[in-house]
N, C-alpha and C. Protein backbone atom coordinates (compact mmCIF):
# COMPACT_ATOMS: atom_id res chain seq x y z
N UNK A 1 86.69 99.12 93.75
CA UNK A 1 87.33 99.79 94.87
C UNK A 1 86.29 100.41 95.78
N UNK A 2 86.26 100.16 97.07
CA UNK A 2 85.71 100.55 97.79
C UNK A 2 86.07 101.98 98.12
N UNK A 3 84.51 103.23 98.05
CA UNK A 3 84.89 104.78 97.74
C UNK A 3 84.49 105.32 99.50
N UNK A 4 84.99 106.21 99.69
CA UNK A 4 84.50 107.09 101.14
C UNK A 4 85.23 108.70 101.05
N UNK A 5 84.33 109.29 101.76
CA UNK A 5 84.24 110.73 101.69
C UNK A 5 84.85 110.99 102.51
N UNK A 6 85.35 111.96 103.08
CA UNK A 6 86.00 112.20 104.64
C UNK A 6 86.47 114.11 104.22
N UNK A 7 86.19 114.62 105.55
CA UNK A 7 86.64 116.28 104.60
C UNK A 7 87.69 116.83 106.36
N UNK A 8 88.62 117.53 105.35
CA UNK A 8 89.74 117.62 106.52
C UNK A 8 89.29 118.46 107.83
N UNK A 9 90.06 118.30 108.91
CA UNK A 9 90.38 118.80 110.24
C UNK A 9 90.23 120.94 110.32
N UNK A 10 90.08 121.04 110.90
CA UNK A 10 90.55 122.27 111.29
C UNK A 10 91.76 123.04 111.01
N UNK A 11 93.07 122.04 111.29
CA UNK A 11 94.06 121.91 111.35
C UNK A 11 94.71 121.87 109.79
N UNK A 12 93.99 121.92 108.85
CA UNK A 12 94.50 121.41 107.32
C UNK A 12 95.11 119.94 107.45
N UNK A 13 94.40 119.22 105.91
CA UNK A 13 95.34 118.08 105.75
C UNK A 13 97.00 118.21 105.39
N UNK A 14 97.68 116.92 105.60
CA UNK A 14 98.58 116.77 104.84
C UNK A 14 98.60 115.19 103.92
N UNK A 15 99.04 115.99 102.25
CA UNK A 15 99.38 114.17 101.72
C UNK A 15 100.49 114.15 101.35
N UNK A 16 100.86 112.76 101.21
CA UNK A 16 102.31 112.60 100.40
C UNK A 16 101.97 110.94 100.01
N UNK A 17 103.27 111.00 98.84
CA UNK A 17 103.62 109.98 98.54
C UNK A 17 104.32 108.71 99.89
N UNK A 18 103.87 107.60 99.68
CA UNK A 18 104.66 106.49 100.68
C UNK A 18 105.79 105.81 99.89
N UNK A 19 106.95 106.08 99.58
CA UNK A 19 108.01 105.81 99.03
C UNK A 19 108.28 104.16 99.65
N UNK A 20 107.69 104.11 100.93
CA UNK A 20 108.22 102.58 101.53
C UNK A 20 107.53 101.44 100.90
N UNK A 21 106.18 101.85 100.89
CA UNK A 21 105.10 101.41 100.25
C UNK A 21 105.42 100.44 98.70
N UNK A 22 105.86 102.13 98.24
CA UNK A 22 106.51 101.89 96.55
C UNK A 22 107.04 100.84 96.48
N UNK A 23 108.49 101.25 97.09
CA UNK A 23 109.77 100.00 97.42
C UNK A 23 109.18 98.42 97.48
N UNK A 24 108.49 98.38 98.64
CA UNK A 24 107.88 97.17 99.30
C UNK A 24 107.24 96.66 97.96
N UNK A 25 106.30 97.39 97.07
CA UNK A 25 105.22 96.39 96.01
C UNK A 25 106.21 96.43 95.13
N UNK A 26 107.06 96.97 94.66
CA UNK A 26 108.12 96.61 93.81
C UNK A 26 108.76 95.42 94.27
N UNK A 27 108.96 95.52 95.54
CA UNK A 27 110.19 94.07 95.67
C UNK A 27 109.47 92.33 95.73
N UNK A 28 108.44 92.62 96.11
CA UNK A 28 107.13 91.35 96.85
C UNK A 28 106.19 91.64 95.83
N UNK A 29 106.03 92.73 94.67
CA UNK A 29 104.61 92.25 93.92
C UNK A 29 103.37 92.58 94.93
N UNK A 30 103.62 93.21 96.03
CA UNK A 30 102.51 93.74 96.86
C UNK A 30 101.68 94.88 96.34
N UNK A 31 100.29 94.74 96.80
CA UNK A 31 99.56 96.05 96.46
C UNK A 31 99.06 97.03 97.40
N UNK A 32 99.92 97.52 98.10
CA UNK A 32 100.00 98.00 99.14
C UNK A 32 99.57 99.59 98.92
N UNK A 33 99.11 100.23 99.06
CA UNK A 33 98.25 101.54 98.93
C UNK A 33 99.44 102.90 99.26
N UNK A 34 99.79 103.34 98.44
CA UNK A 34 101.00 104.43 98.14
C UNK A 34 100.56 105.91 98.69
N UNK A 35 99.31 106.49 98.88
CA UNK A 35 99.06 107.44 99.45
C UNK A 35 99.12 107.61 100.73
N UNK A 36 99.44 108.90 101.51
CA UNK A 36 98.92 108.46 102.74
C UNK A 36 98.54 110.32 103.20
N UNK A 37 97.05 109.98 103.89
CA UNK A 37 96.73 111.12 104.08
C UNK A 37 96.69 111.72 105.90
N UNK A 38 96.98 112.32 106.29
CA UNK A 38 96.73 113.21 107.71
C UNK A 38 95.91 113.84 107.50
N UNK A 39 94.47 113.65 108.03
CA UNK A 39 93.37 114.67 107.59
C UNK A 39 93.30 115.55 108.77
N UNK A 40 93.78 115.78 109.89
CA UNK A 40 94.26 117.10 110.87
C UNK A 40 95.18 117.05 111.16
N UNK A 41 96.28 117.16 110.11
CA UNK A 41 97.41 117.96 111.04
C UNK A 41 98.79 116.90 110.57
N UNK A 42 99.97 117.25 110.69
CA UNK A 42 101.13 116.14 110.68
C UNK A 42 100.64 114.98 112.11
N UNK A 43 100.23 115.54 113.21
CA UNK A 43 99.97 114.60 114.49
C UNK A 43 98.46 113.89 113.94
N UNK A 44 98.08 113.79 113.35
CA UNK A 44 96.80 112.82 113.49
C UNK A 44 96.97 111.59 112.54
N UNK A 45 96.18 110.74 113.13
CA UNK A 45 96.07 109.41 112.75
C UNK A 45 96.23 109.41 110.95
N UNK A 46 96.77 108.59 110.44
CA UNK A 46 97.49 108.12 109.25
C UNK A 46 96.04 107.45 108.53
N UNK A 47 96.09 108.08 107.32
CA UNK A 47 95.51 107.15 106.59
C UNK A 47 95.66 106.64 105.41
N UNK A 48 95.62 105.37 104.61
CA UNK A 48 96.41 105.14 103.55
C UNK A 48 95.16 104.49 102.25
N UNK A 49 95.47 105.24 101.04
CA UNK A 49 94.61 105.07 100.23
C UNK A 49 95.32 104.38 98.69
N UNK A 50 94.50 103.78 98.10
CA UNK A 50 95.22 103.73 96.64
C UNK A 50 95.32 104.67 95.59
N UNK A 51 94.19 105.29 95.46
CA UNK A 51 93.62 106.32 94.86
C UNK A 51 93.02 107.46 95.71
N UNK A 52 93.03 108.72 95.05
CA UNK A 52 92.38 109.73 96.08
C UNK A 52 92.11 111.02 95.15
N UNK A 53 91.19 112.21 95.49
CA UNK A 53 90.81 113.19 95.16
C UNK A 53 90.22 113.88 95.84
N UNK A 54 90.53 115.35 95.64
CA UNK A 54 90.08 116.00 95.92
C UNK A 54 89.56 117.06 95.85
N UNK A 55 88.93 118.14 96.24
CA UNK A 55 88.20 119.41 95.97
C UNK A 55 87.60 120.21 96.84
N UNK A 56 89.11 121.79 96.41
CA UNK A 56 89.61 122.37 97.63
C UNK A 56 90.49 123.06 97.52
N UNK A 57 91.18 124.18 98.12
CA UNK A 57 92.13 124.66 97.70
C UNK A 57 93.68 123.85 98.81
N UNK A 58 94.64 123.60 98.05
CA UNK A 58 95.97 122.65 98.42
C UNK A 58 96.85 123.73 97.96
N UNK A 59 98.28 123.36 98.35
CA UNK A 59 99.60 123.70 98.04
C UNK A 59 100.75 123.16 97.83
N UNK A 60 101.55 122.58 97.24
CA UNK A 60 102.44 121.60 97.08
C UNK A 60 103.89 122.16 97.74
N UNK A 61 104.04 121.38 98.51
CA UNK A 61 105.62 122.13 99.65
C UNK A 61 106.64 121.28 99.04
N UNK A 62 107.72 121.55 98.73
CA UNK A 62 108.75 120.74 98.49
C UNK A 62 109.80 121.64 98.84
N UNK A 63 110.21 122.48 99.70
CA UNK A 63 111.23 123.14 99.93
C UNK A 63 111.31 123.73 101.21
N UNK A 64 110.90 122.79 102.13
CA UNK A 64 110.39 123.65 103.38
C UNK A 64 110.59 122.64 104.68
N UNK A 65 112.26 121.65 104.23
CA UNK A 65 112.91 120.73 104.93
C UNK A 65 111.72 119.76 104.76
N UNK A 66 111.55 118.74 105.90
CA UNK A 66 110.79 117.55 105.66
C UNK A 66 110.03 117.29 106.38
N UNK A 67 108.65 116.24 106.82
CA UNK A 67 107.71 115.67 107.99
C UNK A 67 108.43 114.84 108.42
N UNK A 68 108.11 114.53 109.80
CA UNK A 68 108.86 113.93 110.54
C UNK A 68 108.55 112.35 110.40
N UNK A 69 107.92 112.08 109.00
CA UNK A 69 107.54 110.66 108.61
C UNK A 69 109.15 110.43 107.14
N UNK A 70 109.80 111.54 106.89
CA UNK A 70 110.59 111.26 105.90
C UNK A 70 110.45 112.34 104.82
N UNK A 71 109.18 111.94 104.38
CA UNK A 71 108.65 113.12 103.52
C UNK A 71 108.68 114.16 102.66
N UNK A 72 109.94 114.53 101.72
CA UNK A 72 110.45 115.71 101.34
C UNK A 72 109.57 116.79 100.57
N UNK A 73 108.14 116.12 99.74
CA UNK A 73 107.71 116.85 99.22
C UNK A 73 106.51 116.43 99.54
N UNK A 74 105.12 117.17 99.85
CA UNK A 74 103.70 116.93 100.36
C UNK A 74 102.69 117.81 99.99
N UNK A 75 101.63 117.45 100.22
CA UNK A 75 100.89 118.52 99.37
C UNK A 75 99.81 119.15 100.47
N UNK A 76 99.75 120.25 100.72
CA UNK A 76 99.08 120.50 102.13
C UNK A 76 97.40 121.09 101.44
N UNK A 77 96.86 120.58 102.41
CA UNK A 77 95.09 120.37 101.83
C UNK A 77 94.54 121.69 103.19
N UNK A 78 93.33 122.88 102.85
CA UNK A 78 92.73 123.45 103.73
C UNK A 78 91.90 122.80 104.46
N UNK A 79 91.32 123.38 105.43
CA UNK A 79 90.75 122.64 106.62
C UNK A 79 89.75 122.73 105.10
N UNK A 80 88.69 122.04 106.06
CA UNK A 80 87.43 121.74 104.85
C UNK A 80 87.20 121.28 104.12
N UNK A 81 88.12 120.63 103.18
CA UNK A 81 88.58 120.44 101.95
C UNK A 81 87.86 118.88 101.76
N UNK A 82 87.28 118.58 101.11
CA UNK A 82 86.57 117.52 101.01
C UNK A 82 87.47 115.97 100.27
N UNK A 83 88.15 115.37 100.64
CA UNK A 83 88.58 114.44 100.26
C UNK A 83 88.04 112.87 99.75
N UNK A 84 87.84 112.72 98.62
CA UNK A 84 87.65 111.14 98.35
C UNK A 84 88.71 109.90 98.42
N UNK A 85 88.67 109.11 98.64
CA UNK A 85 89.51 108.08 99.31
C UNK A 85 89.06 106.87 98.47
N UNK A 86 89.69 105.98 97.99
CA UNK A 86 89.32 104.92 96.80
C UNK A 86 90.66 103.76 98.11
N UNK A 87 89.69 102.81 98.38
CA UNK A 87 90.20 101.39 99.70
C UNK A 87 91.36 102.07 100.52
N UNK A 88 90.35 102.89 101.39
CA UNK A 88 91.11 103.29 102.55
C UNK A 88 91.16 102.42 103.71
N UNK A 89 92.27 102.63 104.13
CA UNK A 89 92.97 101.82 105.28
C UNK A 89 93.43 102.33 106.55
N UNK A 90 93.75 101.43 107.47
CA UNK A 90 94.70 102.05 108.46
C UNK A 90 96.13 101.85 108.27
N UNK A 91 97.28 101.61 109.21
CA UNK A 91 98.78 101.08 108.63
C UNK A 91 99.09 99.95 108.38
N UNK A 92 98.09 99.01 109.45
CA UNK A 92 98.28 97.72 109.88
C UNK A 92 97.62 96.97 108.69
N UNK A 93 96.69 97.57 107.92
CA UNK A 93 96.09 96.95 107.03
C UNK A 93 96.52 97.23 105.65
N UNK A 94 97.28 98.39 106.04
CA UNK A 94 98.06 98.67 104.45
C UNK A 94 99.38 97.54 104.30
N UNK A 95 99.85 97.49 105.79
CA UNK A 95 101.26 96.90 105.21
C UNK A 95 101.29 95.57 105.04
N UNK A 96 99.80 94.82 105.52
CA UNK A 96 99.64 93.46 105.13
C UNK A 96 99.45 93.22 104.03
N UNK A 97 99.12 94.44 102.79
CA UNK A 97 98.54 94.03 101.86
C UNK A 97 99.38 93.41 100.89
N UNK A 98 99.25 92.31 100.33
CA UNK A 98 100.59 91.98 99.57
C UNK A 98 99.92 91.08 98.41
């Protein structure tokens, strides 16, 4: 697996599970990358990983209605927060993956 560093925005990350993702490699046998991280903010560019870690202080929201991606439960990352990423992607390259 290809590894990369990336450390969040100003803005704090957000992660969550990709439930569509799930669905999709369940139905097609796809290996389509189930994470997906916002490293500034709910508005910034999407990124989608297979694996991930991190180290940092986070919070896990699940009661605080939803992101405007679906989202019910997410885990919100501090600015700074240093994230590892195991075959990160963009969308276009996640949802080809099959």
């Amino acid at each position: 697996m290809k590894r990369e560093t990336i450390t969040i925005g100003w803005r704090g990350g957000i992660l969550h599970v990709n439930r569509q993702f799930i669905a999709m490699n369940a139905k097609d046998g796809g290996n389509r990358p189930v994470f997906t991280l916002k490293p500034n903010g709910q508005n910034s560019n999407a990124i989608y990983a297979r694996d991930l870690g991190w180290n940092g202080p986070s919070k896990a929201s699940g009661t605080e209605g939803q992101l405007s991606c679906g989202a019910k439960a997410w885990i919100e990352l501090a600015p700074d927060t240093e994230v590892t990423l195991y075959d990160a992607m963009d969308f276009k390259e996640a949802k080809a993956c099959v």
